[in-house]
C-alpha atoms as a PDB file:
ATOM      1  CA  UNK A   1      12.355 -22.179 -12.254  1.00  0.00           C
ATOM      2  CA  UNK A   2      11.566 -20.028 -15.651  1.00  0.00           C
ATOM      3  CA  UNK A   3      12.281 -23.308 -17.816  1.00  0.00           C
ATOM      4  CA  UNK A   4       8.563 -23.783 -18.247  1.00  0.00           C
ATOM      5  CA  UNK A   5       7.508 -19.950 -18.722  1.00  0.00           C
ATOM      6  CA  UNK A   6       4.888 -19.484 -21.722  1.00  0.00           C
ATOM      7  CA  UNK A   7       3.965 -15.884 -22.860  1.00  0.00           C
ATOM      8  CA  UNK A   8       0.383 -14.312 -21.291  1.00  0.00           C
ATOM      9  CA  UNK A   9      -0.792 -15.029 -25.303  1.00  0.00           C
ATOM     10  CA  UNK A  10       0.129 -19.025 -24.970  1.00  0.00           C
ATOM     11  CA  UNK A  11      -2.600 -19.154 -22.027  1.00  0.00           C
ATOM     12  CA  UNK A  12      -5.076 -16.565 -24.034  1.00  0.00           C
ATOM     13  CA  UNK A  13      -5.368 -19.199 -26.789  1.00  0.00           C
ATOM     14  CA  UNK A  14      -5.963 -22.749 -24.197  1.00  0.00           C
ATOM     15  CA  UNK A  15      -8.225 -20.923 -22.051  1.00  0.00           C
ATOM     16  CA  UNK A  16     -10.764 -20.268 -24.638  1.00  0.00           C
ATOM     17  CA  UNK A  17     -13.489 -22.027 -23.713  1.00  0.00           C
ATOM     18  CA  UNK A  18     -13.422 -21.066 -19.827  1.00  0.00           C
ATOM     19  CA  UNK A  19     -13.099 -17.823 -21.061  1.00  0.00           C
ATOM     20  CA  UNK A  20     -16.167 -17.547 -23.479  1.00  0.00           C
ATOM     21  CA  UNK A  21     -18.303 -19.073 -21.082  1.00  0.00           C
ATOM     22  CA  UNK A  22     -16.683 -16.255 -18.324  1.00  0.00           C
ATOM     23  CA  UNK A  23     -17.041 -13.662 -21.032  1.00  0.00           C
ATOM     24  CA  UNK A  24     -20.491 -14.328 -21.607  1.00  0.00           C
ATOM     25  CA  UNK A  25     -22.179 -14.540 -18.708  1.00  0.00           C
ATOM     26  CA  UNK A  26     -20.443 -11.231 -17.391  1.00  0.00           C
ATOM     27  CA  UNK A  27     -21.583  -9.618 -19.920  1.00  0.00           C
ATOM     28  CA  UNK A  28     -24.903 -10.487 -19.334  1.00  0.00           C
ATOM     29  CA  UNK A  29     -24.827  -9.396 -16.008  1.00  0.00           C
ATOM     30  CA  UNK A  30     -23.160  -6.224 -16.435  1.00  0.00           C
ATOM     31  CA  UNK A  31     -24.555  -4.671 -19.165  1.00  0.00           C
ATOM     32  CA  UNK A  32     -23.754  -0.888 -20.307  1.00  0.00           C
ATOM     33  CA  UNK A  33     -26.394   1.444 -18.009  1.00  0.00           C
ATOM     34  CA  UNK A  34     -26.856  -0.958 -15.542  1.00  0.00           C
ATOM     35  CA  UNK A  35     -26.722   0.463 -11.810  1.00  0.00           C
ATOM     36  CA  UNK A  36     -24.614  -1.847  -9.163  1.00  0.00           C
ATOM     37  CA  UNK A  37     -27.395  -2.602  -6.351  1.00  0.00           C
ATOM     38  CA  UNK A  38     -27.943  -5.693  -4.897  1.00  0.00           C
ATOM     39  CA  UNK A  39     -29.727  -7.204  -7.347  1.00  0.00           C
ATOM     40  CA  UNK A  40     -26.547  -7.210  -9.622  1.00  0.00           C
ATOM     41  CA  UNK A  41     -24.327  -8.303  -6.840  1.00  0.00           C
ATOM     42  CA  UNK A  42     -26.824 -11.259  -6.806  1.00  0.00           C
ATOM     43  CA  UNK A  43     -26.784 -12.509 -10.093  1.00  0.00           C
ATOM     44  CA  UNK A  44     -23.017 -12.014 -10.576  1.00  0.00           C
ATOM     45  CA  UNK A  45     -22.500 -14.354  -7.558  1.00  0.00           C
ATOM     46  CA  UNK A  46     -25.018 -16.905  -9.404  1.00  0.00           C
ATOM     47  CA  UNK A  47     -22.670 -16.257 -12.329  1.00  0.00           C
ATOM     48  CA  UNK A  48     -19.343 -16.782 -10.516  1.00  0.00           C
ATOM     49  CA  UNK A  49     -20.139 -20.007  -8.647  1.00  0.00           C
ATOM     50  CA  UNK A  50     -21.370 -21.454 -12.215  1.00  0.00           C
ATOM     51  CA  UNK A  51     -18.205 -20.830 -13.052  1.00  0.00           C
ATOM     52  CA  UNK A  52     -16.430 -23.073 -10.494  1.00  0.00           C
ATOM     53  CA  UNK A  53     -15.293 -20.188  -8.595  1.00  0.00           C
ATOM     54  CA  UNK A  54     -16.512 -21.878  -5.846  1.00  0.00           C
ATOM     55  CA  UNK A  55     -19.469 -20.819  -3.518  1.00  0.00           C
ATOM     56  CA  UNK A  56     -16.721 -19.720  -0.805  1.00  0.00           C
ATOM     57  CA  UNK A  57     -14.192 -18.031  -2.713  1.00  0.00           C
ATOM     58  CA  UNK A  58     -17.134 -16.100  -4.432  1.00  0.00           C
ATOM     59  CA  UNK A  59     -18.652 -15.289  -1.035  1.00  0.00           C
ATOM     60  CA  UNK A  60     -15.495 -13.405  -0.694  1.00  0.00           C
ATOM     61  CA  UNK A  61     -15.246 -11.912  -3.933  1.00  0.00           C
ATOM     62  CA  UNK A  62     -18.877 -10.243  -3.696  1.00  0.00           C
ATOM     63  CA  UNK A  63     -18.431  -9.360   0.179  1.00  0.00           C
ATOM     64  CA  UNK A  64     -15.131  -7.065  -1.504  1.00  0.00           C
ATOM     65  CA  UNK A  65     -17.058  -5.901  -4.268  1.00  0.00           C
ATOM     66  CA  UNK A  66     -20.128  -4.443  -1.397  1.00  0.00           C
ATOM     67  CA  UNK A  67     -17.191  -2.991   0.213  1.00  0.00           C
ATOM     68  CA  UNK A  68     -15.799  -1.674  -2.619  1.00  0.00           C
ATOM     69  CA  UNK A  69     -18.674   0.090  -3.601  1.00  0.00           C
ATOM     70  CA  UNK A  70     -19.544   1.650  -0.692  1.00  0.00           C
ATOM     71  CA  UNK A  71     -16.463   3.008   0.295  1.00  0.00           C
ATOM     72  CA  UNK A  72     -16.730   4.440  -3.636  1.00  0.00           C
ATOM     73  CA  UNK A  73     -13.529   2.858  -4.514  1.00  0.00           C
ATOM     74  CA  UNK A  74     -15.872   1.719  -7.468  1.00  0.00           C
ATOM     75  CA  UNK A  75     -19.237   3.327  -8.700  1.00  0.00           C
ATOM     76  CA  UNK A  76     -20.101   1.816 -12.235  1.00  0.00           C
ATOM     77  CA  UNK A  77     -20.479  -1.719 -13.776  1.00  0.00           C
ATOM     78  CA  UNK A  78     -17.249  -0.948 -15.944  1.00  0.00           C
ATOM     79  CA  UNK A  79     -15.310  -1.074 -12.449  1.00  0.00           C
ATOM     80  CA  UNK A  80     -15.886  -4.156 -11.538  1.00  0.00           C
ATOM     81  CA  UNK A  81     -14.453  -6.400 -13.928  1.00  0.00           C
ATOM     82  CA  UNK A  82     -10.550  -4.870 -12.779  1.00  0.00           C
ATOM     83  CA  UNK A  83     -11.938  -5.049  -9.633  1.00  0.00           C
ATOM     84  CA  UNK A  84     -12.228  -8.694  -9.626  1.00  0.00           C
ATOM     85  CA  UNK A  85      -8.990  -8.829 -11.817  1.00  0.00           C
ATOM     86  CA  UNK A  86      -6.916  -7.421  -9.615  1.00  0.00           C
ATOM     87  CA  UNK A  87      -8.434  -9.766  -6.490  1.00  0.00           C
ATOM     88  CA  UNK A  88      -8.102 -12.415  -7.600  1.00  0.00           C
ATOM     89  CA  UNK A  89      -4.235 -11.841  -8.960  1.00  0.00           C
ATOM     90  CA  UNK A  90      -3.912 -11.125  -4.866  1.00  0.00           C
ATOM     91  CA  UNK A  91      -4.549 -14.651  -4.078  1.00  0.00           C
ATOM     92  CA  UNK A  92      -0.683 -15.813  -5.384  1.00  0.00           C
ATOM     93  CA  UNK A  93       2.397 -14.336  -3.758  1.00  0.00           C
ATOM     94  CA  UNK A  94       5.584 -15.124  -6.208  1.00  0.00           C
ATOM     95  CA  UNK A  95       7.017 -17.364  -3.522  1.00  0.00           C
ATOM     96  CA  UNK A  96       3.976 -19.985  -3.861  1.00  0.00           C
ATOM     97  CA  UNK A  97       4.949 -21.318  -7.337  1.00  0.00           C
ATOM     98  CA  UNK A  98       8.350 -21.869  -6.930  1.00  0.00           C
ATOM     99  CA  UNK A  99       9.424 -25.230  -7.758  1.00  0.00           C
ATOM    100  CA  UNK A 100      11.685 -27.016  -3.862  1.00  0.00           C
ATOM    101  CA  UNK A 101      14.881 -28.037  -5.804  1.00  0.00           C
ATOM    102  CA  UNK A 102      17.518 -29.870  -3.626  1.00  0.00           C
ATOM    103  CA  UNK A 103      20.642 -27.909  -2.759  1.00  0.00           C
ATOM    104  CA  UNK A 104      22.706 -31.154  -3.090  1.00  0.00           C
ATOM    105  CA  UNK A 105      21.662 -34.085  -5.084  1.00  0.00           C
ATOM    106  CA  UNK A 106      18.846 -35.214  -6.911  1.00  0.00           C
ATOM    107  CA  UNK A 107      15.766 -33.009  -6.763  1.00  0.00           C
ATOM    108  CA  UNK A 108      12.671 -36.092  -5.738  1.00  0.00           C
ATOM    109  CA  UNK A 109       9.622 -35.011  -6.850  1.00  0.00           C
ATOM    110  CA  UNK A 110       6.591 -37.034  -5.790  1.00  0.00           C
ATOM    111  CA  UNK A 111       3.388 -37.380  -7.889  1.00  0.00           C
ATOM    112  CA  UNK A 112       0.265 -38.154  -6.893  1.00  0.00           C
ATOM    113  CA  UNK A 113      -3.521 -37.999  -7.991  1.00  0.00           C
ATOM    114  CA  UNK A 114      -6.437 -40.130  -9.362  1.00  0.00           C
ATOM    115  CA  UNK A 115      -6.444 -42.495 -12.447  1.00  0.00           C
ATOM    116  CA  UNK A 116      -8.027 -40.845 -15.117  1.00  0.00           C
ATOM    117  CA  UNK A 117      -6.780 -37.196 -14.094  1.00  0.00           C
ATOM    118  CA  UNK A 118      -3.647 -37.306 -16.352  1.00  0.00           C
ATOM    119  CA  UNK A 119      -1.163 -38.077 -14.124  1.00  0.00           C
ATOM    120  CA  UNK A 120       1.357 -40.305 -16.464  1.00  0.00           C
ATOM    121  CA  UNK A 121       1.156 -38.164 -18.828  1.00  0.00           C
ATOM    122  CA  UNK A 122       1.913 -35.193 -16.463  1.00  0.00           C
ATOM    123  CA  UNK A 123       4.724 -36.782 -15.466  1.00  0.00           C
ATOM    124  CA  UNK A 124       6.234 -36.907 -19.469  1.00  0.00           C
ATOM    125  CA  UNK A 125       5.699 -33.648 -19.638  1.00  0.00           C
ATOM    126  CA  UNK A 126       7.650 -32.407 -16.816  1.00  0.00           C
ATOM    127  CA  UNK A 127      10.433 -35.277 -17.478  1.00  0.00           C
ATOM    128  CA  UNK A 128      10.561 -33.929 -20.940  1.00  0.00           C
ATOM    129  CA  UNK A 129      10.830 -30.121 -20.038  1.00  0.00           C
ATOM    130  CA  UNK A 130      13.438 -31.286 -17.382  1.00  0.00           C
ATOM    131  CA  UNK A 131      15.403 -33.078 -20.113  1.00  0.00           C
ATOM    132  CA  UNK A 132      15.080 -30.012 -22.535  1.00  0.00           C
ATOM    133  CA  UNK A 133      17.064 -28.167 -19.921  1.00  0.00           C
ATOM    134  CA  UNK A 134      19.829 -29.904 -19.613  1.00  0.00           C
ATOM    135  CA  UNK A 135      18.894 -32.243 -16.308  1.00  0.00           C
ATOM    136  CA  UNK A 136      19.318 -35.745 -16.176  1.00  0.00           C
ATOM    137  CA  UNK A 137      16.213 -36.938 -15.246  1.00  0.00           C
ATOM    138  CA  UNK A 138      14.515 -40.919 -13.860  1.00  0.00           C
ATOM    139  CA  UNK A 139      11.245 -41.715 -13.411  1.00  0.00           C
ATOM    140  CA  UNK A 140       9.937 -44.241 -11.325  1.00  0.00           C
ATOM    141  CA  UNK A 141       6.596 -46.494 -12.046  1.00  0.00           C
ATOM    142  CA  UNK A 142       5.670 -47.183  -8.431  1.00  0.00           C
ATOM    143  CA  UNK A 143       2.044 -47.188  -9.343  1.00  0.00           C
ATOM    144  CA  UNK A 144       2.548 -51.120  -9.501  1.00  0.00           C
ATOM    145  CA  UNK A 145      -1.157 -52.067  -9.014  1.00  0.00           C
ATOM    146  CA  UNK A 146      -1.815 -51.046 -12.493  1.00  0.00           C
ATOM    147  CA  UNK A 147      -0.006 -52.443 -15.406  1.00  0.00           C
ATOM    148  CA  UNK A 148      -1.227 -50.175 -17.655  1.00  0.00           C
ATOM    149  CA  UNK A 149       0.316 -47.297 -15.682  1.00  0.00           C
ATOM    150  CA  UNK A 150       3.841 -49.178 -16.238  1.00  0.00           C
ATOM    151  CA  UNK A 151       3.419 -49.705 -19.849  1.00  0.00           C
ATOM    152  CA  UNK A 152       2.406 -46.143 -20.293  1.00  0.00           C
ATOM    153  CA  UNK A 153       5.299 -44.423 -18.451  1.00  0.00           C
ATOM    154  CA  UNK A 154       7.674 -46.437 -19.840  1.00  0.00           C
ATOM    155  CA  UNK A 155       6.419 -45.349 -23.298  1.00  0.00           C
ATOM    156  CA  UNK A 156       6.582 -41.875 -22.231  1.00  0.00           C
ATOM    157  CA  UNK A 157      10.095 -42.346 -20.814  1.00  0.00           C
ATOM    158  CA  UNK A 158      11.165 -44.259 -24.077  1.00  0.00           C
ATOM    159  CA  UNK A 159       9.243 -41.509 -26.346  1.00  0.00           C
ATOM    160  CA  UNK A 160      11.305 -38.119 -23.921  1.00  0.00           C
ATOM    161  CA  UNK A 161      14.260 -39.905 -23.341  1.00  0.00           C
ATOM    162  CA  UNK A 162      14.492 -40.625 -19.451  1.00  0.00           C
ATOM    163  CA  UNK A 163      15.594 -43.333 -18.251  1.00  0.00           C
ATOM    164  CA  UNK A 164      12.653 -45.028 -15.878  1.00  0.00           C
ATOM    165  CA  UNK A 165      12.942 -47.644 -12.982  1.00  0.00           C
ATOM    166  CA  UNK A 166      10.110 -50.395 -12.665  1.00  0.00           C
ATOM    167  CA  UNK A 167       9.357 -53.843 -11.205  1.00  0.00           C
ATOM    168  CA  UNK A 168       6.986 -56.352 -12.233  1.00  0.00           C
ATOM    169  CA  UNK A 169       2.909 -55.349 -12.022  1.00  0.00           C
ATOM    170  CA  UNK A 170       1.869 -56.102  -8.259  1.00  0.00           C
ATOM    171  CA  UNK A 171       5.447 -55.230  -6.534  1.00  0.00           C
ATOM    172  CA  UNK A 172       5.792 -53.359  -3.700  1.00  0.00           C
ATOM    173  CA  UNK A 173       5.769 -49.866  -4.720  1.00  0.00           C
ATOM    174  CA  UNK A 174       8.405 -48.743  -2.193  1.00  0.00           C
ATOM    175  CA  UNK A 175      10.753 -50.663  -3.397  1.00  0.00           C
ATOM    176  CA  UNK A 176      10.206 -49.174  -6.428  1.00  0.00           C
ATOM    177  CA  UNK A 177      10.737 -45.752  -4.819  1.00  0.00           C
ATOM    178  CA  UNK A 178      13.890 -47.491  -3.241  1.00  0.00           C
ATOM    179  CA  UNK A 179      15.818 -48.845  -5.950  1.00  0.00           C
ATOM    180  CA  UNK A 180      14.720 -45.503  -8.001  1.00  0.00           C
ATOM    181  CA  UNK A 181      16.619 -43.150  -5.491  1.00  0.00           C
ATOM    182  CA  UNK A 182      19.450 -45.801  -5.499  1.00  0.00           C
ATOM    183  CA  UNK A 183      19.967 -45.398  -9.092  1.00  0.00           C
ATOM    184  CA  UNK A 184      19.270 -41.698  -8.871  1.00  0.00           C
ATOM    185  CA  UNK A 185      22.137 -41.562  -6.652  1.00  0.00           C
ATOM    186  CA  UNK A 186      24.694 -44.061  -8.232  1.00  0.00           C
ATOM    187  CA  UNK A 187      23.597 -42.146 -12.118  1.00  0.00           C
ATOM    188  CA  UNK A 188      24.026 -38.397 -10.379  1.00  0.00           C
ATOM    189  CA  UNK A 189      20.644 -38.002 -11.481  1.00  0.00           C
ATOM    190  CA  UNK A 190      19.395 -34.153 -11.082  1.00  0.00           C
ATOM    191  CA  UNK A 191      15.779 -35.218 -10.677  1.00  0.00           C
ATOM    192  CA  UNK A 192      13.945 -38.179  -9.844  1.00  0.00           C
ATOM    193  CA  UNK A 193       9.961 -38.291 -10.247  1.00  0.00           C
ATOM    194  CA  UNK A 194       7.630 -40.709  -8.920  1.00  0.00           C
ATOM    195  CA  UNK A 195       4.580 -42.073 -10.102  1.00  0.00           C
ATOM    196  CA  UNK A 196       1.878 -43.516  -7.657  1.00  0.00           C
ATOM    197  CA  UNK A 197      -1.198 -44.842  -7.382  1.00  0.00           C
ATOM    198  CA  UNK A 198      -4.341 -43.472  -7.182  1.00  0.00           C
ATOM    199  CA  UNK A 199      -7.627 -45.698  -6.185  1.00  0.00           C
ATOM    200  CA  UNK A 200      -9.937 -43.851  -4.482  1.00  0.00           C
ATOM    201  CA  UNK A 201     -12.338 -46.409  -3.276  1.00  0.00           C
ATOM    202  CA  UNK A 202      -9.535 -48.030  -1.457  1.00  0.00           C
ATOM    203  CA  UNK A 203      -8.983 -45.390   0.870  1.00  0.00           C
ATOM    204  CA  UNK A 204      -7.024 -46.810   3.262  1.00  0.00           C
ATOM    205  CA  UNK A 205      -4.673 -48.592   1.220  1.00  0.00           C
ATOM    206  CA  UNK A 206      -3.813 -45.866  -0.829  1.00  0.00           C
ATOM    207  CA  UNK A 207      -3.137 -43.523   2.168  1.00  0.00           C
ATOM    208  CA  UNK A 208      -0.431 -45.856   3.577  1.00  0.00           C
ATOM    209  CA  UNK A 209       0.877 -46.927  -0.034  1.00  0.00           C
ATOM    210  CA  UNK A 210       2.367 -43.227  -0.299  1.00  0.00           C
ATOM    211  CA  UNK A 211       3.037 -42.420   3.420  1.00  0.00           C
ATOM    212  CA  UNK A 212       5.088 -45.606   3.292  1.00  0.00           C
ATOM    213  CA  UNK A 213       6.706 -44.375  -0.505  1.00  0.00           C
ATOM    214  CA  UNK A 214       7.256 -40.749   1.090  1.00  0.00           C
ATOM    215  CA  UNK A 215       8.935 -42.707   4.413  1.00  0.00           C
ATOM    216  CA  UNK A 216      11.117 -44.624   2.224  1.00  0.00           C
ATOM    217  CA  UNK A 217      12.528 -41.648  -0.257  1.00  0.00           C
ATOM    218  CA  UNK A 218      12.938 -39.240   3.164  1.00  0.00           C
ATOM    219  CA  UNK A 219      14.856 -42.259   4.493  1.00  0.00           C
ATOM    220  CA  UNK A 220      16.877 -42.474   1.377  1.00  0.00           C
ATOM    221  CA  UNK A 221      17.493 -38.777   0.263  1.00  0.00           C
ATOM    222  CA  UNK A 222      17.927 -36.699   3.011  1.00  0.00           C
ATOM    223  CA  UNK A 223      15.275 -33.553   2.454  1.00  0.00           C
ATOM    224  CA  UNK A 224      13.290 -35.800  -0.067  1.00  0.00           C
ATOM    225  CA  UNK A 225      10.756 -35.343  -1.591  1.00  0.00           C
ATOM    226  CA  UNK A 226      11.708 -31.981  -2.141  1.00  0.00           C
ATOM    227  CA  UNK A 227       8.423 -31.216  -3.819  1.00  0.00           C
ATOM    228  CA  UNK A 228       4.655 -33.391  -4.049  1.00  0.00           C
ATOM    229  CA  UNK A 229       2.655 -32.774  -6.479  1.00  0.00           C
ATOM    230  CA  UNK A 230      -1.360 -33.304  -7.050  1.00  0.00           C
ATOM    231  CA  UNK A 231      -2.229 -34.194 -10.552  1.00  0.00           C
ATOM    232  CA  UNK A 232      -5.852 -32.789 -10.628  1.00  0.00           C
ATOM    233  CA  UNK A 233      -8.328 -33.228 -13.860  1.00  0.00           C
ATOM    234  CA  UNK A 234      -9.595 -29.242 -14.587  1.00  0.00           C
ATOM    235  CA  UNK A 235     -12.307 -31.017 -16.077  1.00  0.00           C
ATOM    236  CA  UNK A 236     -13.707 -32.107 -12.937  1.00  0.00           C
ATOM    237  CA  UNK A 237     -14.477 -28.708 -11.508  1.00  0.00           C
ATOM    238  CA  UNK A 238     -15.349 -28.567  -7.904  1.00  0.00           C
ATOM    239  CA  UNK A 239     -14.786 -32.547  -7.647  1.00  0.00           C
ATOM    240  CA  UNK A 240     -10.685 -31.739  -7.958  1.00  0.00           C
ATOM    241  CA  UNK A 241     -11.158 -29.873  -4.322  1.00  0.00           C
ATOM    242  CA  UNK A 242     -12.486 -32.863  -2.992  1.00  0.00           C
ATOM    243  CA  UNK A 243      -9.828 -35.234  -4.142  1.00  0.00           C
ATOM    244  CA  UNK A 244      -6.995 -33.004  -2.900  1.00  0.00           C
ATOM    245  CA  UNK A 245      -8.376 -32.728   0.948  1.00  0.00           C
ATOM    246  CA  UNK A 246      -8.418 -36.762   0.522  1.00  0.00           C
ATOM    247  CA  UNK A 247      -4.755 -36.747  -0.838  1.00  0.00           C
ATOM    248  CA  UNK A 248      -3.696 -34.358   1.679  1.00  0.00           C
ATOM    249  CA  UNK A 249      -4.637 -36.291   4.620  1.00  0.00           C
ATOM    250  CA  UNK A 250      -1.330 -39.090   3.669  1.00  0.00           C
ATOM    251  CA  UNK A 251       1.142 -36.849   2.030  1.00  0.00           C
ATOM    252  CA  UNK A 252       2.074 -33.016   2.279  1.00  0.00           C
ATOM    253  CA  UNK A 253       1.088 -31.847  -0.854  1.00  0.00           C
ATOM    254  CA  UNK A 254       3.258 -28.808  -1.625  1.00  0.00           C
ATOM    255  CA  UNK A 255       1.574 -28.273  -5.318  1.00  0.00           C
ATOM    256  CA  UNK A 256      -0.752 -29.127  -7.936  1.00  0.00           C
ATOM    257  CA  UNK A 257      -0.220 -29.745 -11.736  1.00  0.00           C
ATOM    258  CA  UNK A 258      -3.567 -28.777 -12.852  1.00  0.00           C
ATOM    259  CA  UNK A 259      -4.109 -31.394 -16.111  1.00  0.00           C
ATOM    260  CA  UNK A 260      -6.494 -30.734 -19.301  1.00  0.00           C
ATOM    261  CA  UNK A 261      -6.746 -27.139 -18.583  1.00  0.00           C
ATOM    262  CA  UNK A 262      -7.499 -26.421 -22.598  1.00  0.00           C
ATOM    263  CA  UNK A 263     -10.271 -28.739 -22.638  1.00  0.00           C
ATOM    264  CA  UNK A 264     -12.565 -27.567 -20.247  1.00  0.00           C
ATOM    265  CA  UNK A 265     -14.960 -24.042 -19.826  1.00  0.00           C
ATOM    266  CA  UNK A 266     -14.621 -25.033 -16.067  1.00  0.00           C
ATOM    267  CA  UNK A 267     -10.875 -23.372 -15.112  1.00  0.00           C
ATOM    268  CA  UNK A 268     -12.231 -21.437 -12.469  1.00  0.00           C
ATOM    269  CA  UNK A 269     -11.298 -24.067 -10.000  1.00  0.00           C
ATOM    270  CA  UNK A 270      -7.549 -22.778  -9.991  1.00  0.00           C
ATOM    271  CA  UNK A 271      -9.104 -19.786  -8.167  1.00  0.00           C
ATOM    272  CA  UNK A 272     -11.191 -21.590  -5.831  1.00  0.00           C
ATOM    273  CA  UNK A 273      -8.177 -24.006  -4.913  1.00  0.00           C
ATOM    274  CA  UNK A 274      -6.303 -21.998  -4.215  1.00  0.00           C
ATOM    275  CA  UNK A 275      -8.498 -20.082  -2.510  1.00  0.00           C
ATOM    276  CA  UNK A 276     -10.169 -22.947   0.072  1.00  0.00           C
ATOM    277  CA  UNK A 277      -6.989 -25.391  -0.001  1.00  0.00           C
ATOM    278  CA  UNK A 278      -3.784 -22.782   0.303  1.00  0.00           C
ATOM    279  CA  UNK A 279      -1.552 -25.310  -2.330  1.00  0.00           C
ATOM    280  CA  UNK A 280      -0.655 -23.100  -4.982  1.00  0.00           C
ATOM    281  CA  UNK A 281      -1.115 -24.431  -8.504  1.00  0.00           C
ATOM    282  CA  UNK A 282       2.144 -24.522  -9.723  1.00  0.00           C
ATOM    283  CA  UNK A 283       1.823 -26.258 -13.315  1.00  0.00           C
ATOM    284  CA  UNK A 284      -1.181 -26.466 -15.914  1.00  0.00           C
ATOM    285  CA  UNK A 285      -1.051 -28.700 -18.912  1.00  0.00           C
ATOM    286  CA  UNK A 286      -3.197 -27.819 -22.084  1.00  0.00           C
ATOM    287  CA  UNK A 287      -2.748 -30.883 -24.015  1.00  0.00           C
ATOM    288  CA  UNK A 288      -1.368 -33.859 -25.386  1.00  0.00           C
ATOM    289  CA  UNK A 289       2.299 -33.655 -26.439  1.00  0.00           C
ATOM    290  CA  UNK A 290       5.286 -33.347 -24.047  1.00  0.00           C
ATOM    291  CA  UNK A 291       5.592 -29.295 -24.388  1.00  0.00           C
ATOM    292  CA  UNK A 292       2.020 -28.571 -23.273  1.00  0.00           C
ATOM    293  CA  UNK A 293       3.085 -27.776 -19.765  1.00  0.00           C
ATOM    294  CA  UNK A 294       3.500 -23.879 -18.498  1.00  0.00           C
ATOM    295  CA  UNK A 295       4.418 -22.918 -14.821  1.00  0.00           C
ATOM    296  CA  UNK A 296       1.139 -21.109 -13.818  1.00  0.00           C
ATOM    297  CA  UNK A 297       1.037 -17.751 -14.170  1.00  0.00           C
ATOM    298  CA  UNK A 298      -1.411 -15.772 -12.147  1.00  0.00           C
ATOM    299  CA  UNK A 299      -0.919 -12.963 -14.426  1.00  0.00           C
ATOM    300  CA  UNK A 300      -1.238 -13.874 -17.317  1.00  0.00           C
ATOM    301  CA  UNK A 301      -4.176 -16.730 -16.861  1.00  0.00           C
ATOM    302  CA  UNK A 302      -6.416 -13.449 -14.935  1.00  0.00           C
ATOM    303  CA  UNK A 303      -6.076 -11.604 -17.614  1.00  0.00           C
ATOM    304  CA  UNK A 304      -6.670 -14.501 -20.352  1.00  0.00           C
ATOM    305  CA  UNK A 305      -9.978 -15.640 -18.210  1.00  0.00           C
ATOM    306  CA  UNK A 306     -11.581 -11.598 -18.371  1.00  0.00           C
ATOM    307  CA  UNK A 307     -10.202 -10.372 -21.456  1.00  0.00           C
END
């Protein structure tokens, strides 16, 4: 899209704390003299993992590193650092963060993930960005289980200027999703984004609660939803990669909006996601107010985590 870019320098000063604690304990490992032998290789996979690279993903990244070093494409510990750099940039072709837009009527864009993760106010932020640039935008509360969820998007939408479509707490949420895509239609809306629920412990429920939503817009829109998103908390570490194989089973998830980003020395997990799941992360947030959103930037956040 390009309406959300932020300079490398805008992710340099969020990622602060996953970067000290990245900083640090790379450092440690490869201090100046050191020779690369196994015993190195060792402790910078210890090091990796414990920073929610992920045991698999890291498995990978020290496998390369052995190969690397024996074929004497590197030979000292000031090597590896760019070495990892530049694998781990590998991991995001430019097609997997572009954002499905509709090539006739409204764009749908369905949002899912856990309470708690920052999903509502996920949604503001990407309304408000939307709205910045010129597109009429409607969000939909069909995360009618929760009243709170409601009342807190319709702030948002009162605070960004959207309009929003609701029902009473306890509705049927496809309805919801219905009468949002007929008003998206009828206001030649240019996007439409949907809220949903997200209980966990009722498994079941919630899995045919957004089939039935994602049945209803397709129905609707023809091509919709033109993009699903996972709201996932960064704060959570390797927990997020277990709540997007559950969220995948019911909906095609085509990206994540990684949430609370700047709060967190655990932002590693965008590499491991990527990595074990194959859904590119396609927006980070790194705080509270509508602006704090940035399309994700593989360049730029590599070189902010090793700098």
């Amino acid at each position: 899209m390009g309406i959300f870019t932020k300079t490398a320098g805008y992710f340099k000063d969020r990622l602060g704390k996953t970067r000290d604690k990245i900083s640090t304990s790379l450092s440690s490992v490869l201090s100046i003299g050191r020779n690369i032998d196994e015993a190195l290789l060792d402790e910078l996979e210890e090091t990796l993992i414990s920073d929610d690279i992920g045991i698999e993903t890291t498995d990978k990244l020290i496998s390369g590193l052995r190969a690397a070093y024996r074929s004497r494409q590197i030979a000292i510990t000031d090597d590896i650092t760019p070495f990892l750099k530049e694998h781990i940039k590998s991991y995001w072709p430019d097609r997997d963060r572009q954002l499905h837009l509709a090539q006739a009527g409204p764009t749908v864009v369905l949002v899912a993930g856990v309470n708690g993760t920052g999903k509502t106010t996920s949604i503001a932020k990407l309304g408000f960005i939307f709205s910045q640039n010129g597109k009429k935008v409607i969000v939909a509360a069909c995360d009618t289980f929760r009243a709170a969820a409601v009342e807190q998007l319709t702030i948002w939408a009162e605070r960004i200027g959207t309009q929003i479509v609701k029902h009473k707490t306890g509705g049927d949420p496809a309805a919801v999703a219905f009468d949002a895509c007929e008003a998206a239609l009828a206001r030649d809306a240019d996007i439409l984004i949907l809220d949903t629920a997200g209980r966990l412990h009722t498994k079941k429920d919630l899995m045919r609660q957004l089939t039935k939503i994602r049945d209803v817009v397709a129905r609707k829109i023809p091509g919709a939803p033109n993009e699903v998103l996972l709201v996932l908390d960064a704060t959570t570490g390797q927990n997020a990669i277990a709540q997007a194989k559950i969220f995948t089973e019911a909906i095609n998830v085509t990206g994540i909006f990684l949430a609370k980003l700047d709060g967190t020395a655990r932002g590693g997990i965008v590499i491991a996601i990527k990595d074990q799941l194959d859904i590119p992360v396609k927006f980070v947030g790194f705080g509270e107010k509508p602006e704090d959103i940035a399309e994700f930037d593989p360049e730029a956040f590599v070189e902010a985590l090793f700098d």
